[in-house]
Protein backbone atom coordinates (compact mmCIF):
# COMPACT_ATOMS: atom_id res chain seq x y z
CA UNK A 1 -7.29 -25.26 11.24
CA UNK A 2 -4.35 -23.60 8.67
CA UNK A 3 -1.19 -24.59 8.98
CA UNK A 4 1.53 -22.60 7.27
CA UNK A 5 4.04 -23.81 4.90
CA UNK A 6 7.02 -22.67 7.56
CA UNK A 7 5.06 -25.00 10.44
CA UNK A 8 5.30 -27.87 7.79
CA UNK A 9 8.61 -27.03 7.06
CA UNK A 10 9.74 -27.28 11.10
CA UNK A 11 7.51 -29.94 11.82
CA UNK A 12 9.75 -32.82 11.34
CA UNK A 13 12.70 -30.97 12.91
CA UNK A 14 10.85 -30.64 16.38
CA UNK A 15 9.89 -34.48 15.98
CA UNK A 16 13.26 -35.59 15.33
CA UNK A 17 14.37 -33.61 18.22
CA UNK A 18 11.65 -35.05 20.88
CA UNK A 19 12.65 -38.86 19.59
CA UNK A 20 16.49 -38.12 19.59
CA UNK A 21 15.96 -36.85 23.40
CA UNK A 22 15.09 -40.29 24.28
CA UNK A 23 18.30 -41.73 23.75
CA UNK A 24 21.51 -41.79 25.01
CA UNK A 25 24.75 -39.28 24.19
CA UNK A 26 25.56 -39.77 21.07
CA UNK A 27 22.18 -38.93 20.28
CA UNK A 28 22.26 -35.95 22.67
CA UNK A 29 25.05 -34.32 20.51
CA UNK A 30 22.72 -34.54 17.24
CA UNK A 31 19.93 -33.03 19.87
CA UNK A 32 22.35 -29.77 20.34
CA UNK A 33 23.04 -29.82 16.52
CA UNK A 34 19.56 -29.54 15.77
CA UNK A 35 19.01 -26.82 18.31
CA UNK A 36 22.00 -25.06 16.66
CA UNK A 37 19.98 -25.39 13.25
CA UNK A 38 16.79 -23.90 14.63
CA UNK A 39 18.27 -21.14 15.94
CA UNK A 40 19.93 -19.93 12.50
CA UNK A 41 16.49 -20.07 11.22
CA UNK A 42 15.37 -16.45 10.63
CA UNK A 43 11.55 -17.12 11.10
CA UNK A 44 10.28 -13.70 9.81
CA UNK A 45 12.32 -14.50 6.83
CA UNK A 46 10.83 -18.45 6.40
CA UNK A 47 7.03 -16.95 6.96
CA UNK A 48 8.07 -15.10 3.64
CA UNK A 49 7.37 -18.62 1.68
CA UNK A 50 3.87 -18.04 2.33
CA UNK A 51 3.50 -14.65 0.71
CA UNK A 52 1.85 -14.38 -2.52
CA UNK A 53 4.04 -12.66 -4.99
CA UNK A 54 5.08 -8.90 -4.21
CA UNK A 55 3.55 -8.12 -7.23
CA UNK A 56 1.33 -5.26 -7.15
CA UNK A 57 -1.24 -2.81 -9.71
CA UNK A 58 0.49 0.39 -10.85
CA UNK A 59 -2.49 2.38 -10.68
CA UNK A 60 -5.25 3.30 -8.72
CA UNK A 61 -8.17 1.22 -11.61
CA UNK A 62 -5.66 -1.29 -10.81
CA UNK A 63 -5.91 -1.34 -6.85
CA UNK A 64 -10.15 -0.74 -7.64
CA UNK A 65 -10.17 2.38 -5.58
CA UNK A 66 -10.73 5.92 -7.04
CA UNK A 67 -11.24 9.48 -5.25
CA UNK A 68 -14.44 10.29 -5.17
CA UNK A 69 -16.02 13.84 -5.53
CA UNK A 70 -15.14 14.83 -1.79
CA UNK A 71 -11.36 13.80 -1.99
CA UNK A 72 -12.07 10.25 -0.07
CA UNK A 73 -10.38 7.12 -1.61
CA UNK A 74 -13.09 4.56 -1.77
CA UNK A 75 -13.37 0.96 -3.27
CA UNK A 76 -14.44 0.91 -6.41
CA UNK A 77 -17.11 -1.62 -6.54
CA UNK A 78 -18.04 -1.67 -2.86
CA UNK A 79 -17.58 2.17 -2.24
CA UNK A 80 -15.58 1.22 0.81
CA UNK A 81 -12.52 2.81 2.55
CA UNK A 82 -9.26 1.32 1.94
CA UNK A 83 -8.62 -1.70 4.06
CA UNK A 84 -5.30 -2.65 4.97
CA UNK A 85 -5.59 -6.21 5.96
CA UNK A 86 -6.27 -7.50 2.71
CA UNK A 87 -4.63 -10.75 3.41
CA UNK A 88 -4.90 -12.05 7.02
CA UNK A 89 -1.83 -12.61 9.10
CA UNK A 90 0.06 -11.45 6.22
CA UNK A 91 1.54 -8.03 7.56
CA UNK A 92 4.70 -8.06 5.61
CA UNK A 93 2.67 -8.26 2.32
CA UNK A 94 -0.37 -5.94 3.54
CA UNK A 95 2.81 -3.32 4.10
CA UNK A 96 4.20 -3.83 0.71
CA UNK A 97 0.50 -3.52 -0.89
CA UNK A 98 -0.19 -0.09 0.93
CA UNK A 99 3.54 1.36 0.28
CA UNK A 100 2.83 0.57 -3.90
CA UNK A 101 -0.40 2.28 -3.61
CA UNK A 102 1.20 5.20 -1.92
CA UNK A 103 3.63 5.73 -4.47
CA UNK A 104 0.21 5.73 -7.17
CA UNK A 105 -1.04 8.57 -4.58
CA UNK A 106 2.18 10.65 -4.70
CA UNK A 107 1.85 10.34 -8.58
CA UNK A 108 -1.43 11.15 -8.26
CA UNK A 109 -0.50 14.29 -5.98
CA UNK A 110 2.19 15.86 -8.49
CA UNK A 111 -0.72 15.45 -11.37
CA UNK A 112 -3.06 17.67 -9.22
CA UNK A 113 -0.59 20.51 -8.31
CA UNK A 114 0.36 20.81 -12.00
CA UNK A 115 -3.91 20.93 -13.30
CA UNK A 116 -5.82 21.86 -10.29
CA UNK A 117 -3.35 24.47 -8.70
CA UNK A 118 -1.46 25.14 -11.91
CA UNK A 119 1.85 24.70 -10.70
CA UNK A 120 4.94 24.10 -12.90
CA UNK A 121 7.16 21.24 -11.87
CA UNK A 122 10.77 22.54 -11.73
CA UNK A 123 13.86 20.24 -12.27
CA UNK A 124 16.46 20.44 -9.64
CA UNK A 125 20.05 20.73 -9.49
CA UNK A 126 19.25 23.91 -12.33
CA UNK A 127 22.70 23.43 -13.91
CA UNK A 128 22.14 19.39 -14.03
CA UNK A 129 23.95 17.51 -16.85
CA UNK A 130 21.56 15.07 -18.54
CA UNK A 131 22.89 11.97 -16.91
CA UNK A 132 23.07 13.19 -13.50
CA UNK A 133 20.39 12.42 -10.43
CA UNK A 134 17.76 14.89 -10.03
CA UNK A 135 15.00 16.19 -7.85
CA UNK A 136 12.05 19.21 -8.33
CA UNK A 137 9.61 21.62 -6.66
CA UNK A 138 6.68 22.63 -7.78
CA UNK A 139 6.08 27.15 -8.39
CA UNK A 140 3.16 28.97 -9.23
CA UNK A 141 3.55 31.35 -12.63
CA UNK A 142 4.42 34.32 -10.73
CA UNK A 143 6.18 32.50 -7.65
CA UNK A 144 9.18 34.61 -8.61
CA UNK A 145 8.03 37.65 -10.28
CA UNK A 146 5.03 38.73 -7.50
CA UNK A 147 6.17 41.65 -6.14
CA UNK A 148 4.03 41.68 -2.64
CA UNK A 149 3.76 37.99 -1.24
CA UNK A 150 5.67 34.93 -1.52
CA UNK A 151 4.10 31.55 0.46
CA UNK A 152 6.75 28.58 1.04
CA UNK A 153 5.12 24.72 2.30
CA UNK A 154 7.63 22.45 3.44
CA UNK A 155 6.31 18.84 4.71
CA UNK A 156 7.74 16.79 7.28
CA UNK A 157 10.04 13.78 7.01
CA UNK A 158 9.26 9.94 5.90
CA UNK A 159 7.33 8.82 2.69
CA UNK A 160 5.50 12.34 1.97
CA UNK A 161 6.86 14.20 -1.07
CA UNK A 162 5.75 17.77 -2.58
CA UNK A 163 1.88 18.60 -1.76
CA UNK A 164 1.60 15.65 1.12
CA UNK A 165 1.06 16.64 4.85
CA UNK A 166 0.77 13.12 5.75
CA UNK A 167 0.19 9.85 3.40
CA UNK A 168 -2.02 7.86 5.73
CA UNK A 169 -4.60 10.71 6.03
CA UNK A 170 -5.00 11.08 2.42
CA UNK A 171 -5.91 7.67 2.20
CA UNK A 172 -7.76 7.23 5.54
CA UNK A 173 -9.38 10.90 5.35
CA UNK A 174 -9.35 12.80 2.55
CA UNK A 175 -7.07 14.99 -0.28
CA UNK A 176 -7.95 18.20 1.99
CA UNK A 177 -6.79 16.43 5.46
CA UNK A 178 -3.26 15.18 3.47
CA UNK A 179 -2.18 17.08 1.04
CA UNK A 180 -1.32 20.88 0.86
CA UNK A 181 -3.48 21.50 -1.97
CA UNK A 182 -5.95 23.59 0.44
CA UNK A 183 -3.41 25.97 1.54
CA UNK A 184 -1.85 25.98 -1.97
CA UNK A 185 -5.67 27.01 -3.41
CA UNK A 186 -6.23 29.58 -0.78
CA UNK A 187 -2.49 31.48 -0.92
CA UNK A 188 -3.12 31.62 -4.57
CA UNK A 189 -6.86 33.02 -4.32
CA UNK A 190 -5.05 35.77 -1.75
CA UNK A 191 -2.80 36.90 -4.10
CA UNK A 192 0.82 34.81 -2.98
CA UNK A 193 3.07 33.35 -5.15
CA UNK A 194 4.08 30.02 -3.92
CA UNK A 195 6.80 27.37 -3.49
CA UNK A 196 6.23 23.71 -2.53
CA UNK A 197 9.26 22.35 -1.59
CA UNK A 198 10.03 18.72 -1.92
CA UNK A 199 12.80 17.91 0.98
CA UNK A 200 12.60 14.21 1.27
CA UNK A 201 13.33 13.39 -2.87
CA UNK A 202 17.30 13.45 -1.76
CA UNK A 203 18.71 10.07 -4.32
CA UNK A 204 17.12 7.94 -7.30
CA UNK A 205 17.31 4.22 -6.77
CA UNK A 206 18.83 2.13 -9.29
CA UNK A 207 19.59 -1.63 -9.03
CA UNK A 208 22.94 -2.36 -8.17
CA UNK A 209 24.94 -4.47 -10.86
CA UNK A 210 26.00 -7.73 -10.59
CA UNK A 211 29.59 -8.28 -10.56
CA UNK A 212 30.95 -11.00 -12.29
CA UNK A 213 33.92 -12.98 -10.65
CA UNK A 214 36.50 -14.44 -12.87
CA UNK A 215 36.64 -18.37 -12.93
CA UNK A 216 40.13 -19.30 -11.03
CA UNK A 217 40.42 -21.90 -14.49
CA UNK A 218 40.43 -18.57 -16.04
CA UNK A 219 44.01 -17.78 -15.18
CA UNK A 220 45.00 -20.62 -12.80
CA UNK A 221 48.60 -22.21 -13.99
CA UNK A 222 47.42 -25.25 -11.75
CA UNK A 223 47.06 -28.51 -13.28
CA UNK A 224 43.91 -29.41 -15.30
CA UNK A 225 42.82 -32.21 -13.16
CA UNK A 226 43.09 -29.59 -9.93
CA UNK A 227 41.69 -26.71 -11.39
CA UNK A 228 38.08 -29.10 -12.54
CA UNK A 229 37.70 -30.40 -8.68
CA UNK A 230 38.42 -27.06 -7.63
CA UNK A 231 35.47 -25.35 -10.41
CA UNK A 232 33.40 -28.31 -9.48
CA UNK A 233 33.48 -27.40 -5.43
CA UNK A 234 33.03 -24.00 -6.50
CA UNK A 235 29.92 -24.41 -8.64
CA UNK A 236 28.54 -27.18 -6.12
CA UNK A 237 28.81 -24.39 -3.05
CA UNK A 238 27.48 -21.73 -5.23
CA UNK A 239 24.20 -23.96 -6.02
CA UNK A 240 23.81 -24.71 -2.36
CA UNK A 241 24.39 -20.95 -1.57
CA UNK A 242 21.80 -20.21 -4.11
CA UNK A 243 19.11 -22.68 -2.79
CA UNK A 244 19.46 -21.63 0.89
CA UNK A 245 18.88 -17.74 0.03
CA UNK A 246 15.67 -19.06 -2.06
CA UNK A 247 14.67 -20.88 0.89
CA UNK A 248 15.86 -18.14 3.40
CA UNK A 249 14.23 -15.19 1.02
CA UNK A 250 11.88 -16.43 -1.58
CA UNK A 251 10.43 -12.83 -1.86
CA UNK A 252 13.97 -11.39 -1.83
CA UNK A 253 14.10 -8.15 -3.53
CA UNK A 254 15.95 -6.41 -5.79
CA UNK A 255 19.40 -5.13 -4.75
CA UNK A 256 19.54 -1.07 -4.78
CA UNK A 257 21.95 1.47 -4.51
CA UNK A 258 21.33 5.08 -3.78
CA UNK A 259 22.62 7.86 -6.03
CA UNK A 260 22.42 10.96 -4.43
CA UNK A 261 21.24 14.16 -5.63
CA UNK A 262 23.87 17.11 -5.85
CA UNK A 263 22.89 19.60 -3.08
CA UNK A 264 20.30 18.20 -2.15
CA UNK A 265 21.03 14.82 -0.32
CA UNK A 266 19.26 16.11 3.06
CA UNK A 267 15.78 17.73 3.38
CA UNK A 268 18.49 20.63 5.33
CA UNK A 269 20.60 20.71 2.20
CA UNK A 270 17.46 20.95 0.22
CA UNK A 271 15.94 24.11 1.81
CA UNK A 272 19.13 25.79 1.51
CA UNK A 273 19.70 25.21 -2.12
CA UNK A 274 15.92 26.59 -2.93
CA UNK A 275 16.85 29.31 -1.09
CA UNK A 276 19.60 30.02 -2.93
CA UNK A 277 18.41 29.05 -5.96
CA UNK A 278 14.99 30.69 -5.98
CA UNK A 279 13.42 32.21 -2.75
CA UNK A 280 16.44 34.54 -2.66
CA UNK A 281 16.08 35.24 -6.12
CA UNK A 282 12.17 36.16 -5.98
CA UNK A 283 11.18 39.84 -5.95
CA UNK A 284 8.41 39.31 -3.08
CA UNK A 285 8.74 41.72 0.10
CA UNK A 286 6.89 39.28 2.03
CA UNK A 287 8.34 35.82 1.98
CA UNK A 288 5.63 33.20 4.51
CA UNK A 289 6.75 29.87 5.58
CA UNK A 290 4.60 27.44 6.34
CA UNK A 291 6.47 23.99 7.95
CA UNK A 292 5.28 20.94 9.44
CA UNK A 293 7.58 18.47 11.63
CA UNK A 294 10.87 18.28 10.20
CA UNK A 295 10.24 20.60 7.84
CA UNK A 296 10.50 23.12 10.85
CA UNK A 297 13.96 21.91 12.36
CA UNK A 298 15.15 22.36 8.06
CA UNK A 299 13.80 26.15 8.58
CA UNK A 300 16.26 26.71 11.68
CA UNK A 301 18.85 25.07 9.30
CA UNK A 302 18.72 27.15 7.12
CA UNK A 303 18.26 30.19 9.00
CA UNK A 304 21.28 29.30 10.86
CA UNK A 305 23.25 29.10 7.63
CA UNK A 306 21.64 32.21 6.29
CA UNK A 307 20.50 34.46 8.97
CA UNK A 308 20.99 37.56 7.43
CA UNK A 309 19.24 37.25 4.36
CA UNK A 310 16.37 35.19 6.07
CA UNK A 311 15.62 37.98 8.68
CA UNK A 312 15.59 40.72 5.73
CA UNK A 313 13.34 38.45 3.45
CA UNK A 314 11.12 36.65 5.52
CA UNK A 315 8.14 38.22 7.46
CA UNK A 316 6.41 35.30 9.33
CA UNK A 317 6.96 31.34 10.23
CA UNK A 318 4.24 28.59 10.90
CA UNK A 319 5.09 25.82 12.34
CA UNK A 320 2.87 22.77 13.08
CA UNK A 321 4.29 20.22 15.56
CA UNK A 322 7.96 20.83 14.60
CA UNK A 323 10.19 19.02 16.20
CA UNK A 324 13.07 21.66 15.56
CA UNK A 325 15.65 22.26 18.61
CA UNK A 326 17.53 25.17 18.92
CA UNK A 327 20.10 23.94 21.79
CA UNK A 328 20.56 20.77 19.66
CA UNK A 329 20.88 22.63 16.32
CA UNK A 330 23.03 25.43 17.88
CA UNK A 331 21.05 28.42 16.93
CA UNK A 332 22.26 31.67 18.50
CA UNK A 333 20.66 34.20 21.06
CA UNK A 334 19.81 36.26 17.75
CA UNK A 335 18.06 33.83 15.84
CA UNK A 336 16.54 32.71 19.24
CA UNK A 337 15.03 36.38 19.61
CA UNK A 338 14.11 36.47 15.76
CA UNK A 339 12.01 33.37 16.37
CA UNK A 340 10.31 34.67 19.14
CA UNK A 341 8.69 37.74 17.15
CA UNK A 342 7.97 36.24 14.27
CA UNK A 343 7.60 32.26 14.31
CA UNK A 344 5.18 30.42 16.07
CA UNK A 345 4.74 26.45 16.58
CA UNK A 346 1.06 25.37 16.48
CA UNK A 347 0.95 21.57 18.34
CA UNK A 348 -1.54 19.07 19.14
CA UNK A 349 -3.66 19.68 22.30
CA UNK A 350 -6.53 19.39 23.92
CA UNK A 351 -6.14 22.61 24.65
CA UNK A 352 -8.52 25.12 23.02
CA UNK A 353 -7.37 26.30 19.50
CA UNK A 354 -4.56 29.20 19.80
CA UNK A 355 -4.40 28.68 23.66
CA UNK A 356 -0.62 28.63 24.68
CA UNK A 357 1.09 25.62 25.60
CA UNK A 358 4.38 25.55 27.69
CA UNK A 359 7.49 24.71 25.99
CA UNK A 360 10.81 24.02 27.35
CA UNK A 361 12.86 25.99 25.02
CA UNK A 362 13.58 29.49 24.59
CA UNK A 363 12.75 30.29 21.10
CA UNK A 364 8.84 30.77 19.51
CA UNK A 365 6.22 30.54 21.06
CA UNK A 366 3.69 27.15 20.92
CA UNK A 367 -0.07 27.54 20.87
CA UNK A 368 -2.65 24.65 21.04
CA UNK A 369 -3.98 23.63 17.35
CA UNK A 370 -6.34 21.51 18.96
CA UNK A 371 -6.66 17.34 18.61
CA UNK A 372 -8.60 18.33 15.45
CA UNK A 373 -4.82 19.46 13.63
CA UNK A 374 -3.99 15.72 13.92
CA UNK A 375 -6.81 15.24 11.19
CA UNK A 376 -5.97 18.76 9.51
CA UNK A 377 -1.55 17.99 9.02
């Protein structure tokens, strides 16, 4: 039988407490002391002392696994599908592990849009100074010149980024259940120009700095004998503050802060500005959206904030399971009516594919896409 370092750790607390129950009231009070103590402990924190270090490959040779010639991450040496309990009972660290191999598959993602589809990565604010924060979206050549067709993918909310559906089916499935490189290949072979938006890349994270705090000796006009007891103190709590977050978070991580990106802090915001920026700008009669979860309550947002131009520029809307609401989002009776003509919300079903399926608002219609769309978006 194991026995973790945090059992070890508690071990002689619980003993001291069943031998201090046995005597009399002075030993009761240390009893309720000890209680106190075991309840500050944060035990998801103290299992942390058993992790292994959060230290993890920054590339896919490094994890062993590699895409093989049908788009399927597999192992390697053993050809096997990813497995996400690496380490038994060790959740917390299995997490971290898959999270740092998604970010190698997002990285992974962008390389394929720019040499498979032959997209070109643009930077986003346009007018951005060279220190500021800064997003992108990926356009074909002719996303802006094509004079016909114009297709638009925005993903959902969470981890994904630009050319992701869904991360855990591109590592579970395959690149053609995850990604949007299938529709990308297939607008593109039809004669579109597309856009691949990229609504959840809102702030950069940097580490926040440390701020130093001035010695009271520094500028004290106490006496020299008072101002060493009071530096000592200081300096003694400070090492016993130290030790306790080691103990309490041995796997602590860095401290971030979040710098926002200029109009574009909110996958909302974000569909707006490329808008603005671009699909307004591009010379296609035909503009197609295709949007998946919240990328479909973004679409009402920005319909709502630019009705007019939408209805004169856009010619269709799919949807697949979005989770927009038009009483919540306050779209009006005209946008309502717009929606009904030309958007329509494909959701998961039983239901045979394209049957209808009831829906409690008033605005576009929702058609089955089958239980097989779970493995498709």
């Amino acid at each position: 039988m194991s026995i973790s370092l945090s059992s070890l750790i508690l071990l002689p607390i619980w003993i001291n407490m069943a031998q201090i129950q046995q005597g009399g009231p002075d030993e009761k009070e240390k009893t309720t002391a000890l209680k106190d103590l075991l309840s500050r402990i944060d035990l998801d924190e103290l299992m942390k002392k058993d992790e292994p270090p959060l230290d993890f490959p920054d590339t896919l040779e490094g994890f062993e696994y590699a895409f093989n010639e049908k788009g399927q991450l597999r192992h390697i040496k053993t050809g096997e599908p990813f497995v996400f309990n690496y380490r038994e009972d060790l959740h917390r660290w299995n997490q971290k592990r898959y999270e740092a191999l998604g970010e190698i598959i997002t990285k992974y993602v962008y390389e394929l849009l720019e040499k498979d589809c032959n997209l070109k990565k643009i930077s986003i604010p346009v007018d951005a100074t060279e220190s500021e924060p800064k997003s992108f979206i990926f356009m074909s050549e002719d996303a802006l010149t094509n004079p016909q067709k114009l297709m638009v993918l925005i993903h959902g909310s969470g981890v994904v980024r630009a050319g992701q559906w869904a991360r855990r089916l591109i590592i579970n499935e395959d690149l053609d259940s995850g990604t949007q490189i299938p529709f990308i290949k297939r607008a593109v072979a039809e004669g579109y120009g597309v856009i691949v938006l990229n609504p959840n890349e809102n702030y950069i994270e940097v580490e926040k700095p440390k701020i130093h705090v001035q010695s009271s000796s520094d500028s004290s006009d106490e006496p020299a004998e008072k101002r060493e007891r009071k530096d000592k103190v200081s300096k003694e709590t400070k090492k016993r503050r130290d030790f306790y977050e080691k103990y309490r978070n041995p796997q602590r991580e860095k401290e971030m802060m979040q710098l926002y990106i200029r109009e574009n802090g909110s996958p909302e915001e974000h569909a707006i500005y490329v808008w603005d920026h671009f699909i307004a700008q591009a010379a296609a009669e035909n503009v197609f959206f295709v949007a998946h979860s919240y990328g479909g309550l973004a679409f009402v947002e920005l319909m709502i904030q630019r009705e007019a131009d939408v209805k004169n520029k856009v010619t269709a809307v799919a949807l697949t399971d979005s989770v927009h609401n038009v009483w919540h989002q306050e779209a009006g009776k005209t946008i309502r009516e717009w929606m009904r003509e030309n958007c329509c919300n494909w959701v998961s079903s039983s239901e045979p594919l394209d049957t209808s399926v009831e829906s409690m608002l008033p605005d576009c219609p929702r058609v089955s896409a089958e239980n097989l769309w779970s493995l498709r978006v």
